[in-house]
N, C-alpha and C. Protein backbone atom coordinates (compact mmCIF):
# COMPACT_ATOMS: atom_id res chain seq x y z
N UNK A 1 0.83 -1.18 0.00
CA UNK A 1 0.00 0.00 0.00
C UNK A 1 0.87 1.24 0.00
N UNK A 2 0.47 2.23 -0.70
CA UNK A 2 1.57 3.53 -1.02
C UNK A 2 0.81 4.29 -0.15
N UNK A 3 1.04 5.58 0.12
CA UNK A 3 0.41 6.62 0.79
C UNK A 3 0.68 7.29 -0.50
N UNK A 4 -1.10 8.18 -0.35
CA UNK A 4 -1.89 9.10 -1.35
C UNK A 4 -1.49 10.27 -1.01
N UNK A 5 -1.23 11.46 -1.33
CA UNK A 5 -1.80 12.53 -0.80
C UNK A 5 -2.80 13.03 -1.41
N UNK A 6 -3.92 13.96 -0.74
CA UNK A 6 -4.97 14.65 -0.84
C UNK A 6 -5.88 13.69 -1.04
N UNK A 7 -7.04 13.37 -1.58
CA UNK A 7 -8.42 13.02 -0.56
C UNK A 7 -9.04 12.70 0.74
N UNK A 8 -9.70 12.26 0.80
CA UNK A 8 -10.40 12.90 2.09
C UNK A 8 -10.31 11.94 3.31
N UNK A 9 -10.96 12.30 4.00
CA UNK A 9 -11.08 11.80 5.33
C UNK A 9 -10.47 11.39 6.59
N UNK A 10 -9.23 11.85 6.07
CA UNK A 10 -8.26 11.97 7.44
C UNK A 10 -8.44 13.24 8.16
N UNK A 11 -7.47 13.22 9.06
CA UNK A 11 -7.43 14.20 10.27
C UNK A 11 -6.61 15.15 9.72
N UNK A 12 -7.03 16.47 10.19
CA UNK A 12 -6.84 17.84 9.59
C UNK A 12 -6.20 18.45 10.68
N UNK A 13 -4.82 18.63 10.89
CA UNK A 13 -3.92 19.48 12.01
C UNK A 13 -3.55 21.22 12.01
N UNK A 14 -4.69 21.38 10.90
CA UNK A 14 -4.61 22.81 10.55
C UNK A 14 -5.10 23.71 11.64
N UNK A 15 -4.48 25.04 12.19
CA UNK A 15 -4.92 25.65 13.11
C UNK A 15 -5.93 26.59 12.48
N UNK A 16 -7.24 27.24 12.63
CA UNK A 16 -8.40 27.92 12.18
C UNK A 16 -8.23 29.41 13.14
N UNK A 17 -7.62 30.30 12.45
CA UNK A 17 -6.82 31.37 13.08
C UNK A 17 -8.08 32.65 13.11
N UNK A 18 -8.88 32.34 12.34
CA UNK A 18 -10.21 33.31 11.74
C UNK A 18 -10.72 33.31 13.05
N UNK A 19 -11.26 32.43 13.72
CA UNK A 19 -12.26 33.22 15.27
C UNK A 19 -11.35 33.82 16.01
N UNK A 20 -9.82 33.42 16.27
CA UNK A 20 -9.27 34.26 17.23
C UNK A 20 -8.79 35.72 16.46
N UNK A 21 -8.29 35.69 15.44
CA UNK A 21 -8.63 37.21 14.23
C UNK A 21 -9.65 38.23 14.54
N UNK A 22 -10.77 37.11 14.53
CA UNK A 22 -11.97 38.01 15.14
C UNK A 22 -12.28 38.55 16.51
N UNK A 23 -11.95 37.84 17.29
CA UNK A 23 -11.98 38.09 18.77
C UNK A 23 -10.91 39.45 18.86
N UNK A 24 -9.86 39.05 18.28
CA UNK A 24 -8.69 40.26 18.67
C UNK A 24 -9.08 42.02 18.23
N UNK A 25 -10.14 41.44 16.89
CA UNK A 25 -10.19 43.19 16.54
C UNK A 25 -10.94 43.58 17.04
N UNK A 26 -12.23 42.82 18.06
CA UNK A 26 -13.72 43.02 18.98
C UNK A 26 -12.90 43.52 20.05
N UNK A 27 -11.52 43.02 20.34
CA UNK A 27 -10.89 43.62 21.49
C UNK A 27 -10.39 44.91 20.84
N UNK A 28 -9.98 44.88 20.21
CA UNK A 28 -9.23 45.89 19.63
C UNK A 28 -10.34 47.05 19.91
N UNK A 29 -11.23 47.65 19.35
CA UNK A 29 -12.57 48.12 18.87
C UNK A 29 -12.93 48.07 20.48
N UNK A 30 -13.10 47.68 20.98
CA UNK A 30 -13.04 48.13 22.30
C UNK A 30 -12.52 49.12 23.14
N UNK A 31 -10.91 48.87 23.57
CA UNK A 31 -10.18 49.19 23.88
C UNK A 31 -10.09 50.63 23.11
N UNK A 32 -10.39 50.94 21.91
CA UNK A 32 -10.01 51.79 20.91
C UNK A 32 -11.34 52.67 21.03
N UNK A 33 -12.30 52.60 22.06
CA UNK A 33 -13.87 52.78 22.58
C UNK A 33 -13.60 53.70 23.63
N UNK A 34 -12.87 52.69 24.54
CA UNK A 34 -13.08 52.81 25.81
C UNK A 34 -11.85 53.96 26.74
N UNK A 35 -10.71 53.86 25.84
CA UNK A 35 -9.34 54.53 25.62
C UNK A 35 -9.72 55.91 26.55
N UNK A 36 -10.74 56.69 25.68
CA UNK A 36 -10.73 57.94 26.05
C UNK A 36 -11.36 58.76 26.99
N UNK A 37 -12.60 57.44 27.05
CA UNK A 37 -13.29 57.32 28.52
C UNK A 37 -12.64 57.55 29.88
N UNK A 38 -11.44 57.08 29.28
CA UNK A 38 -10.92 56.83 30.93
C UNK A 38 -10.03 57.97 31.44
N UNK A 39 -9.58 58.91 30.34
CA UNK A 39 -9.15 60.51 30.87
C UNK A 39 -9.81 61.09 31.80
N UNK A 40 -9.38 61.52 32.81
CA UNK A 40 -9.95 61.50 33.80
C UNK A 40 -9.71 63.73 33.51
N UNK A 41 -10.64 63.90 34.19
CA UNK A 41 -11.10 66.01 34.10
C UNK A 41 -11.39 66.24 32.36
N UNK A 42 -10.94 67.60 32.29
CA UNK A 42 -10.99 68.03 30.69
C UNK A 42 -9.75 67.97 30.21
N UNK A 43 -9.74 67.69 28.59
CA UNK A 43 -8.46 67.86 27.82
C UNK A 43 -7.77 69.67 27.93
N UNK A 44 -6.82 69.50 28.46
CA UNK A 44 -6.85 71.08 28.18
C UNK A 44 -4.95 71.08 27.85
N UNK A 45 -4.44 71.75 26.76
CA UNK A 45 -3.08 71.48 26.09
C UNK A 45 -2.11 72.30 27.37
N UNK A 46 -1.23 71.31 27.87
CA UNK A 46 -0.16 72.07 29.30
C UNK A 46 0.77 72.51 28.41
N UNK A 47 1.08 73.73 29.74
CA UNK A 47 2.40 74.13 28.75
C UNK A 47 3.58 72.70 29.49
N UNK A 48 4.91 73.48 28.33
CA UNK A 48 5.61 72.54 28.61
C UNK A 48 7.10 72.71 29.82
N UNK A 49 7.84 71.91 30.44
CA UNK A 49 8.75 72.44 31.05
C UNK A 49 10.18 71.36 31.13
N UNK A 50 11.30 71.74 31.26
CA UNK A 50 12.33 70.69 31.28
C UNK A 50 11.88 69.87 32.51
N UNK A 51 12.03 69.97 33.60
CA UNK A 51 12.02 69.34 34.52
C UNK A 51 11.01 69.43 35.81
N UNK A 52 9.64 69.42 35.52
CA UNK A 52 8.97 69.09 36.71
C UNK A 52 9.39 68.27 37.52
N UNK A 53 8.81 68.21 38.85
CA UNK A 53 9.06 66.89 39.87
C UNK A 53 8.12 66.36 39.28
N UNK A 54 7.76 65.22 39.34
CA UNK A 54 6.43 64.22 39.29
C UNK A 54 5.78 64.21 40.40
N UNK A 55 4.43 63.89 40.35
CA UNK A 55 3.84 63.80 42.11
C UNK A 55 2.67 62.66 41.38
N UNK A 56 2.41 61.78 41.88
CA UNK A 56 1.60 60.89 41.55
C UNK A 56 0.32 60.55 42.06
N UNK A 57 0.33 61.86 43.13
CA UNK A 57 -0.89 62.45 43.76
C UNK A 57 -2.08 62.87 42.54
N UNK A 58 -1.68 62.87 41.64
CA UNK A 58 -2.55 63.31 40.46
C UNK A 58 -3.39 62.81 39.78
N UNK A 59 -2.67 61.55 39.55
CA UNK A 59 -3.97 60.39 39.40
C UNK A 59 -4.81 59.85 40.22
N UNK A 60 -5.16 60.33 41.53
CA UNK A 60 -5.68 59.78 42.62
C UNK A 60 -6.81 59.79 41.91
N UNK A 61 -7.65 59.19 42.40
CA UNK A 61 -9.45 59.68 42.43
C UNK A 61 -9.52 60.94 43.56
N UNK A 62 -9.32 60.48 44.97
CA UNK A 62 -9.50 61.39 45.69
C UNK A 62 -8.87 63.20 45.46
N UNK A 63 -7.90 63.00 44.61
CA UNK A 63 -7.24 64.37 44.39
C UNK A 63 -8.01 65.24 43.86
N UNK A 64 -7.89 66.70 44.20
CA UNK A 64 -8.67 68.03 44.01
C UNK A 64 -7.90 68.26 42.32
N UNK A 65 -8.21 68.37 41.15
CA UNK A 65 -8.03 68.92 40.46
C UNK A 65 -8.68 70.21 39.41
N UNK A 66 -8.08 71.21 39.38
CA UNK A 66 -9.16 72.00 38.73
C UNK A 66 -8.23 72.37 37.21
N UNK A 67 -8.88 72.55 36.14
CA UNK A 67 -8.70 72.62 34.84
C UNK A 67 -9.65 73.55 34.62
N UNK A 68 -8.66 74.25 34.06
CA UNK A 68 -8.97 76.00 33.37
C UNK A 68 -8.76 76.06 31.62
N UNK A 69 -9.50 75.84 31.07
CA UNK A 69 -9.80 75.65 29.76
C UNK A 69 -9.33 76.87 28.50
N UNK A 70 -9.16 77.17 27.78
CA UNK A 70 -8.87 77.90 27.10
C UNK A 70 -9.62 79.22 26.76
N UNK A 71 -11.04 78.60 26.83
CA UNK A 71 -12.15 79.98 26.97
C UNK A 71 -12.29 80.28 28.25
N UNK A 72 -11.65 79.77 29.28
CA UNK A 72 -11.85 80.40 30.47
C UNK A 72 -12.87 79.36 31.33
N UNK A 73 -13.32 78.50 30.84
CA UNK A 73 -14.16 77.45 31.76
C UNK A 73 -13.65 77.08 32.62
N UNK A 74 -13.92 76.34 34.05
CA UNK A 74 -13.56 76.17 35.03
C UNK A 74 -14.20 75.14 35.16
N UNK A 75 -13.44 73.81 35.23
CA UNK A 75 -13.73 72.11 35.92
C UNK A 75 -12.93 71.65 37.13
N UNK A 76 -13.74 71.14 38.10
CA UNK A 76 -13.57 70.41 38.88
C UNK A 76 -13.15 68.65 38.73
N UNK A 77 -12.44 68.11 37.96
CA UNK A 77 -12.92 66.76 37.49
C UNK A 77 -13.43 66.90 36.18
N UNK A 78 -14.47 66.38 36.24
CA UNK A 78 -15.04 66.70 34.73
C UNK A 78 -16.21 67.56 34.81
N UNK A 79 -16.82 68.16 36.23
CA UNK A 79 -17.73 68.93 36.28
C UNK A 79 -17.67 70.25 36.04
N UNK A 80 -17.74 71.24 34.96
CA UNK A 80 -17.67 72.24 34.80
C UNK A 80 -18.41 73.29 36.12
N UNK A 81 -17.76 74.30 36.55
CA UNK A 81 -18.08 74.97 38.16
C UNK A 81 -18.23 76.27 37.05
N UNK A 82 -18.46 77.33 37.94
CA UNK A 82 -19.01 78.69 37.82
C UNK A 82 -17.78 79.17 38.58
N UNK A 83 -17.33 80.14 38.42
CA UNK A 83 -16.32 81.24 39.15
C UNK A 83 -16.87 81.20 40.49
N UNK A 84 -17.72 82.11 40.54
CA UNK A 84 -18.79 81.86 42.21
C UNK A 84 -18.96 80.66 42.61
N UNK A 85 -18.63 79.71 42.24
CA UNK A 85 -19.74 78.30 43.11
C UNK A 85 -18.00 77.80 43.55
N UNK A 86 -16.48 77.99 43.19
CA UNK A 86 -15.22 77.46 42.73
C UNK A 86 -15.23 77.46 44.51
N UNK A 87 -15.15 78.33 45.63
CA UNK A 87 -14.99 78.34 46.69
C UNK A 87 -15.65 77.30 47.69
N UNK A 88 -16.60 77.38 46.93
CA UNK A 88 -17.83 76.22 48.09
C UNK A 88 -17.42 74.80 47.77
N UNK A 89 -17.46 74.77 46.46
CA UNK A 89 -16.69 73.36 46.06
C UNK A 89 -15.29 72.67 46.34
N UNK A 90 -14.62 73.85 46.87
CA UNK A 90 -13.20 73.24 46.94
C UNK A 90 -12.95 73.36 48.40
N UNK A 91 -14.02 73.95 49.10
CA UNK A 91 -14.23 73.47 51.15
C UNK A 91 -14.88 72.58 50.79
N UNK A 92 -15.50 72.21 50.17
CA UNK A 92 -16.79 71.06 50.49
C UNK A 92 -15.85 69.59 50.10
N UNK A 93 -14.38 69.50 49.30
CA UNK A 93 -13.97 68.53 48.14
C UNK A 93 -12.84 68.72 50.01
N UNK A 94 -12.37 69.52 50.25
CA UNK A 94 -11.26 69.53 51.86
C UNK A 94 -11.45 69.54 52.72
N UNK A 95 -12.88 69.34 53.17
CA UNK A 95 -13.46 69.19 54.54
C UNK A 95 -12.84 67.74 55.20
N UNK A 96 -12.76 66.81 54.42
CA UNK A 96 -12.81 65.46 55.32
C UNK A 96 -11.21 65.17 54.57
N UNK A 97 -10.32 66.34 54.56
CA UNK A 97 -8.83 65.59 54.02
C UNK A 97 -7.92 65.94 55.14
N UNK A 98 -6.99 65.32 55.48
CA UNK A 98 -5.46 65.65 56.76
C UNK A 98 -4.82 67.29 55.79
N UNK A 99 -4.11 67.66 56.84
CA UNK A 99 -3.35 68.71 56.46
C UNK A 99 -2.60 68.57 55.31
N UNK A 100 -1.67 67.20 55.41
CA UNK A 100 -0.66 66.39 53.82
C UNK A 100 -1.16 66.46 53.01
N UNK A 101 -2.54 66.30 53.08
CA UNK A 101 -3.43 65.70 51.77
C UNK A 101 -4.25 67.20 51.39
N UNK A 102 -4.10 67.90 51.61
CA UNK A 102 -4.88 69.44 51.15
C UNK A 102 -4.01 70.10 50.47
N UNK A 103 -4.25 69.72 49.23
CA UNK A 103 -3.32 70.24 47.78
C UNK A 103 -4.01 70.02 46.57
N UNK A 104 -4.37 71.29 45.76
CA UNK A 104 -5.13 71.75 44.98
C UNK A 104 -4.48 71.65 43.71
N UNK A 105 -4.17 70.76 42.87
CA UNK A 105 -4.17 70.17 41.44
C UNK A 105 -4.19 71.99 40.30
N UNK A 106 -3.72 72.26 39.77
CA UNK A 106 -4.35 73.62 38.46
C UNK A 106 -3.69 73.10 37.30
N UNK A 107 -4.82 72.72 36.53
CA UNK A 107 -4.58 72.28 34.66
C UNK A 107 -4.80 73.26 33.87
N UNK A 108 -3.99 74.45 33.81
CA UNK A 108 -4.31 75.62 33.05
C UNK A 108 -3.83 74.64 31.15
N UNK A 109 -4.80 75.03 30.39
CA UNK A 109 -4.69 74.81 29.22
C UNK A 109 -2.95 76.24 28.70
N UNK A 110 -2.48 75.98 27.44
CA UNK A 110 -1.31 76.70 27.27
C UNK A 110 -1.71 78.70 27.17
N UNK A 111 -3.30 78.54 26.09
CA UNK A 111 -3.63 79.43 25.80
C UNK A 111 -4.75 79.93 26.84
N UNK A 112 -4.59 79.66 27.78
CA UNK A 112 -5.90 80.30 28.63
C UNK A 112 -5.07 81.63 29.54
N UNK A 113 -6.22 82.34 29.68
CA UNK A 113 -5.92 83.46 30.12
C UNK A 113 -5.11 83.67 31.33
N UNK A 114 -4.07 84.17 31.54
CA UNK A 114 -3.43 84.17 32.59
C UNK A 114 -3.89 84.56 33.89
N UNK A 115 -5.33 86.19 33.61
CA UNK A 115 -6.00 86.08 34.79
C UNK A 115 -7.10 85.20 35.39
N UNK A 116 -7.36 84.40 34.66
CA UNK A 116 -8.30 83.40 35.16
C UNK A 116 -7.67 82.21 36.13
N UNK A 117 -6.19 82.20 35.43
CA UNK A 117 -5.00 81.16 36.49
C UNK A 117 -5.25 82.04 37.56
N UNK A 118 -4.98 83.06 37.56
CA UNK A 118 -4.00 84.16 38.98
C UNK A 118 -5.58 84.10 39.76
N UNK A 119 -6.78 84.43 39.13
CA UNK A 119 -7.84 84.61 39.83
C UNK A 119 -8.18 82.92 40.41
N UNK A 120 -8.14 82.29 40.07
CA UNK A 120 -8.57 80.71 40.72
C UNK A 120 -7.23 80.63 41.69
N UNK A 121 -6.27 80.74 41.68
CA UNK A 121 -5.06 80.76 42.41
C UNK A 121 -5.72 81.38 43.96
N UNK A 122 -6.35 83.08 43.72
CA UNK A 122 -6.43 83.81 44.95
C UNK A 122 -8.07 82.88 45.32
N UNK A 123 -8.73 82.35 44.78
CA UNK A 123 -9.83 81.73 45.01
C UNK A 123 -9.61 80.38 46.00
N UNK A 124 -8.66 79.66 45.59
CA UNK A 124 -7.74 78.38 46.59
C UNK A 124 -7.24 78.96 47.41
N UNK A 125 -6.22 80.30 47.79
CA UNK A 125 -5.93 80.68 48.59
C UNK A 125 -6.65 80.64 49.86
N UNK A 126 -8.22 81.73 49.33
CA UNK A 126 -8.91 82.16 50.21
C UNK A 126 -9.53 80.76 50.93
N UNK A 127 -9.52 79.94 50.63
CA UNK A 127 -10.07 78.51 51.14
C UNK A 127 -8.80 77.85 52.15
N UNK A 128 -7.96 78.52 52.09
CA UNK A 128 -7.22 77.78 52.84
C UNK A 128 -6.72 76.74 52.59
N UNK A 129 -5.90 76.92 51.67
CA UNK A 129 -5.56 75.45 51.24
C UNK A 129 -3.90 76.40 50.80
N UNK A 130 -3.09 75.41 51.43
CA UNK A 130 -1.54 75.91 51.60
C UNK A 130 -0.93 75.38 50.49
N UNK A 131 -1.02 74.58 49.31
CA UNK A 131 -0.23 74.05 48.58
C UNK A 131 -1.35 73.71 47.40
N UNK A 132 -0.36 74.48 46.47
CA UNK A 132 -1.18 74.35 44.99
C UNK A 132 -0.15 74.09 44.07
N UNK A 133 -0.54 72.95 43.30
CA UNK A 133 0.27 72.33 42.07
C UNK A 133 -0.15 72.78 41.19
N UNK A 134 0.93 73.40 40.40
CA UNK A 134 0.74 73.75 38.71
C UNK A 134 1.18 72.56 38.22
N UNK A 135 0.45 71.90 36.94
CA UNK A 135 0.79 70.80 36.29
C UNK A 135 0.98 71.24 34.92
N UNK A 136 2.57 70.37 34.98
CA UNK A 136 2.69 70.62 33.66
C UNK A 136 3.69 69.51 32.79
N UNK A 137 3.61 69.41 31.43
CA UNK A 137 4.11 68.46 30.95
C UNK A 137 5.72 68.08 30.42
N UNK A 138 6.23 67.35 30.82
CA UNK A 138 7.74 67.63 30.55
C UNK A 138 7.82 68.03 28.72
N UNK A 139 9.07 68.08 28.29
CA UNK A 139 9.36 68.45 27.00
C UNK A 139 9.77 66.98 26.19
N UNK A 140 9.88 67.12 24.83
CA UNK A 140 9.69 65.91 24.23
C UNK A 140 11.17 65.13 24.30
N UNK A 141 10.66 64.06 24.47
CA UNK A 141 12.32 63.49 25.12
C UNK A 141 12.28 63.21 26.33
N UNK A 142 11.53 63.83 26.85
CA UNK A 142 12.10 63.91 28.28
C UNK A 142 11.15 62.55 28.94
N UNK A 143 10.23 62.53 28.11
CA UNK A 143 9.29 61.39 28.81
C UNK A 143 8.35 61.75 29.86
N UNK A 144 7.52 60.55 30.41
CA UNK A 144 6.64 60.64 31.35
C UNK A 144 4.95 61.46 31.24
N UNK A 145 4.26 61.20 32.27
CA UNK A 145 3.03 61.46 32.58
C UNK A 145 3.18 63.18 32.18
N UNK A 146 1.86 63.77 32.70
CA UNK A 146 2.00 65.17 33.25
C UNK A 146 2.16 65.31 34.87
N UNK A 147 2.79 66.36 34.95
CA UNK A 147 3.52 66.30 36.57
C UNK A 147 3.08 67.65 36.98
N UNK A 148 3.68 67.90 38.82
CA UNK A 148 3.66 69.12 39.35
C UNK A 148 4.10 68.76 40.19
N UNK A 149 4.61 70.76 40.36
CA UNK A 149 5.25 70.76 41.48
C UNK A 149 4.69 71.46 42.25
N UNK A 150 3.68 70.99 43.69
CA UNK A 150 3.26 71.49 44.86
C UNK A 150 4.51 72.28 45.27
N UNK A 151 3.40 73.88 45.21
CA UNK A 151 4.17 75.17 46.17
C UNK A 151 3.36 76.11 46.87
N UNK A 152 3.81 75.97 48.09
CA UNK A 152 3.01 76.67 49.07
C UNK A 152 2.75 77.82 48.67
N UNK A 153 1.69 78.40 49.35
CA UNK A 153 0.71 79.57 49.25
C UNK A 153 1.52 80.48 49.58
N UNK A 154 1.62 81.98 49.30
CA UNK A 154 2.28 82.58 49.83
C UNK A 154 1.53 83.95 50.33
């Protein structure tokens, strides 16, 4: 008896790569969904700097961050605040934090108005809150997250 090749009815050791193909781009398409969801406040463009410290206080959930937008909007997180309401919200966000932990996050976008920084600045002040981080993004090369450097009130 010789051995045939090709007709039928033997066993087929071929791997069928098509459902896991498919599975990968349902992940893909997902992930590629869900990506932007997970930015946490508003997009707002930082300026840039050689060497921030990093503080990793930033990604907390619990952390106070406020983002100052380019037209001048004002977010808490992702909740857009009112100039007037910025004080009540940021005693009400430091009522239940330790002294360490009372440090006020500022995401000024590159092009936003400088008095709207300086005015939210004297707005954290007046709340009592001793340490405010400007965040900002290192330069290209340099790598890493966006950072800040917590500096006391003066």
């Amino acid at each position: 008896m010789a051995m045939t090749s090709g007709g039928g009815g033997g066993l087929q050791s071929n791997i069928n790569v098509t459902p896991m193909v498919d599975i990968m781009l349902v992940l893909l398409i997902i992930f590629m969904v869900i990506t932007p969801l997970l930015q946490s406040g508003v997009s707002v463009t930082l300026p840039h700097n050689d060497n921030p410290d990093p503080d990793q206080n930033i990604i907390k959930d619990t952390s106070v961050v406020i983002a100052i937008t380019e037209n001048g909007d004002i977010y808490i997180g992702k909740k857009k605040i009112d100039k007037d309401q910025l004080k009540a919200e940021i005693d009400q966000k430091m009522a239940t934090k330790e002294d360490k932990d009372r440090i006020v996050y500022i995401r000024s976008d590159i092009n936003a108005n400088y008095g709207a920084v300086v005015d939210t600045i004297n707005v954290i002040r007046d709340s009592g809150i001793d340490q405010i981080g400007l965040v900002a993004d290192k330069n290209k090369g340099a790598g890493g997250p966006a950072t800040a450097a917590p500096t006391p009130a003066s």
